[in-house]
Structures are given as C-alpha cells and as structure tokens.
Protein backbone atom coordinates (compact mmCIF):
# COMPACT_ATOMS: atom_id res chain seq x y z
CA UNK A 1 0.00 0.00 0.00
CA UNK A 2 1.11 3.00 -1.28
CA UNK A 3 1.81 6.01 1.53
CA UNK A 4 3.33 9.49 1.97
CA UNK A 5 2.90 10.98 5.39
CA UNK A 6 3.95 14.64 5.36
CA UNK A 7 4.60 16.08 9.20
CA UNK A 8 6.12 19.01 11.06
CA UNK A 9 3.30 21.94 10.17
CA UNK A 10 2.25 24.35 12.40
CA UNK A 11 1.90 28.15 13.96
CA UNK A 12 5.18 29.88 13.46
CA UNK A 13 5.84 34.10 13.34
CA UNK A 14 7.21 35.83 10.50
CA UNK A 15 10.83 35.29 10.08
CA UNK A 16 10.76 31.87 12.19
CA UNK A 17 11.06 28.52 10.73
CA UNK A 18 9.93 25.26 10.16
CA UNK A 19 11.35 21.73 8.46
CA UNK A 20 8.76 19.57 6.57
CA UNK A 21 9.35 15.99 6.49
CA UNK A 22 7.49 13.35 4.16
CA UNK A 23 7.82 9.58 4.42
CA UNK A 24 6.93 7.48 1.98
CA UNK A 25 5.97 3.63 1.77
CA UNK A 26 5.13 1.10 -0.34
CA UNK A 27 7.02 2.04 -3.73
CA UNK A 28 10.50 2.12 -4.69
CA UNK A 29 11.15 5.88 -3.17
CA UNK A 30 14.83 6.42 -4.71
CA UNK A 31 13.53 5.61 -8.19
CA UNK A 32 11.07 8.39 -7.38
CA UNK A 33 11.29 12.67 -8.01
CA UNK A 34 10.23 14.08 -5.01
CA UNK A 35 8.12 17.38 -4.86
CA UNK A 36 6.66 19.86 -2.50
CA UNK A 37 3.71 21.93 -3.22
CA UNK A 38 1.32 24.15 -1.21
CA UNK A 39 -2.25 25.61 -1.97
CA UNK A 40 -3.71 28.37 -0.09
CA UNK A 41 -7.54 28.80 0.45
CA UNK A 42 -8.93 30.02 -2.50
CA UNK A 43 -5.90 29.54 -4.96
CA UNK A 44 -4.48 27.17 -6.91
CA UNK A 45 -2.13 24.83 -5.91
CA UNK A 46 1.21 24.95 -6.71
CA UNK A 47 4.80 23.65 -7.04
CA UNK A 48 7.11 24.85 -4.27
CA UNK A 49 10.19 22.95 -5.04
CA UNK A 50 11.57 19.45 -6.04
CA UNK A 51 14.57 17.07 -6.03
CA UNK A 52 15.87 14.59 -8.46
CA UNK A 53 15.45 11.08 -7.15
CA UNK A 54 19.08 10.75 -6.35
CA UNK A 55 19.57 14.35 -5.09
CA UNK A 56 21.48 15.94 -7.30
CA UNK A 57 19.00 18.57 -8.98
CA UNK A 58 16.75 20.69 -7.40
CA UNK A 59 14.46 23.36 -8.22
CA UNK A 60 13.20 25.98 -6.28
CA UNK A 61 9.93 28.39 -6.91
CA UNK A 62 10.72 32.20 -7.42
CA UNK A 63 9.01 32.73 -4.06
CA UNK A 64 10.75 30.90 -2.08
CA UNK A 65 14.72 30.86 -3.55
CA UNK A 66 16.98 31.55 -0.73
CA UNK A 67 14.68 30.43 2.07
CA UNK A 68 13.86 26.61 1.64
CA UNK A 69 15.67 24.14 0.96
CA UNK A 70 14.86 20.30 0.22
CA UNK A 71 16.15 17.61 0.78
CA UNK A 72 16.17 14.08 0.66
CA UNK A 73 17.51 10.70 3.13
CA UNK A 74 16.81 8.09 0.77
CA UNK A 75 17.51 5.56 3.66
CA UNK A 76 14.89 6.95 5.56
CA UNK A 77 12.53 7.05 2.48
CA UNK A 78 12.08 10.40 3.77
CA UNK A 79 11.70 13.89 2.14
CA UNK A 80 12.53 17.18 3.92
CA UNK A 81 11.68 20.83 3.28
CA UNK A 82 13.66 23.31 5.65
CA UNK A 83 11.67 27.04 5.71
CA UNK A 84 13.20 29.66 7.10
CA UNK A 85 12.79 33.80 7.27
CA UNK A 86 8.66 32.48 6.69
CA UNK A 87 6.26 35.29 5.48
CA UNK A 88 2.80 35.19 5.72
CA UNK A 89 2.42 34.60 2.02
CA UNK A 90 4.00 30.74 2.96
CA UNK A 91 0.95 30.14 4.98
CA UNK A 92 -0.64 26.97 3.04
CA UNK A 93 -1.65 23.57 3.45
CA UNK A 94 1.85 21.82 2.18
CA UNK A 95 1.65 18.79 -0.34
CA UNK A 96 4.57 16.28 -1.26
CA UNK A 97 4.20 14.27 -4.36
CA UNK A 98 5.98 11.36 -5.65
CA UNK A 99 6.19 11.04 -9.57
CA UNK A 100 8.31 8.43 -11.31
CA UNK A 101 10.58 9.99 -14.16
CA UNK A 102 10.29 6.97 -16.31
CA UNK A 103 6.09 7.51 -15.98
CA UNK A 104 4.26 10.59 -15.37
CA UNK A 105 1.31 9.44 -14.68
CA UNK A 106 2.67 7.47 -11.85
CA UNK A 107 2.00 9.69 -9.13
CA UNK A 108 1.22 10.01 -5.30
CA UNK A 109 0.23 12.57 -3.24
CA UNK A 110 0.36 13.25 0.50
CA UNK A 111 -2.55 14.10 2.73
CA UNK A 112 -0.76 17.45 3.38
CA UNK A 113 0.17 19.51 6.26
CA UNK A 114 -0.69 23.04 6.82
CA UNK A 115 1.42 25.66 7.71
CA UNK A 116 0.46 28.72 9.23
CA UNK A 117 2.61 32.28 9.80
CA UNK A 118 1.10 34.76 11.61
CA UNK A 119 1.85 37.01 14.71
C-alpha cells in the first residue's frame, strides 16, 4: 500500500522557521522525483520545489529561492523541506508528491500539512 505521510506543520511568526518531512511507503522511493507543493484557500495549488530522485537537482519556486531548501535521506525514504525567514504569504496547506521519471502518470500525493505564519 502505497503512503506518503507529510509532518512538522504548524503556527510559526514571521521570520521563524519550520522543516517539513514526508515519508513514503510502499514504492521504490529512490527511483522516485520528489516534490513539494502548497495551496492556499482560494488559490491554486502549486509547485514549491523538487529534487531529483538521487539528489542531485533541485528546483526551487521564485518565491521561495533563498529560504527553503529540500532535501532528501533516501535511507529513511524520507523527504525534507527546511523554511526559514517564513512570510505570511508561505501560509498553506503543504503537499509532497511522488512522480516516477520513467512515468508521469505514476503519481502520489500526501494528505498534506498546513502551515500557518502569523503574529
């Protein structure tokens, strides 16, 4: 059974910071891209950064250059995002998805975790 468990949201205050993990199950996760996206209420979801499955390449949003970073432990089957200096603009309900580079349309998503900056 398929799984991707994404943890470590919560209430932080502008300029603090947070790290984003994702865990994954029941799929080969270093054959796998790993992504992070986020969707505010009332806007469209979309991609916040991602990591080649070996972790060598990774992309980055305009937003959010310079203040995340991801990561990967493939022996953990684990996916991190680190967020620091957070803005209120980050405040979202945060996604990862697994896609397979071989097969786009084999793809997971995570339940999501939301993140919230405010004073």
């Amino acid at each position: 059974q398929v799984q991707l468990v994404e943890s470590g949201g919560g209430l932080v205050q502008p300029g603090g910071f947070l790290r984003l993990s994702c865990t994954a199950s029941g799929f080969t996760f270093s054959s796998y891209t790993m992504s992070w996206y986020r969707q505010a209420p009332g806007k469209e979801r979309e991609l916040v950064a991602s990591i080649s499955n070996g972790g060598s390449r990774r992309n980055y949003a305009d937003p959010v250059k310079g203040r995340f970073t991801i990561s990967r432990d493939n022996a953990q089957n684990t996916v991190y995002l680190q967020m620091n200096s957070l803005k209120p603009e980050d405040t979202a309900v945060y996604y990862c998805k697994a896609v397979a580079p071989t097969n786009y349309d084999r793809n997971y998503w995570g339940k999501g975790t939301l993140v919230t900056v405010s004073s």
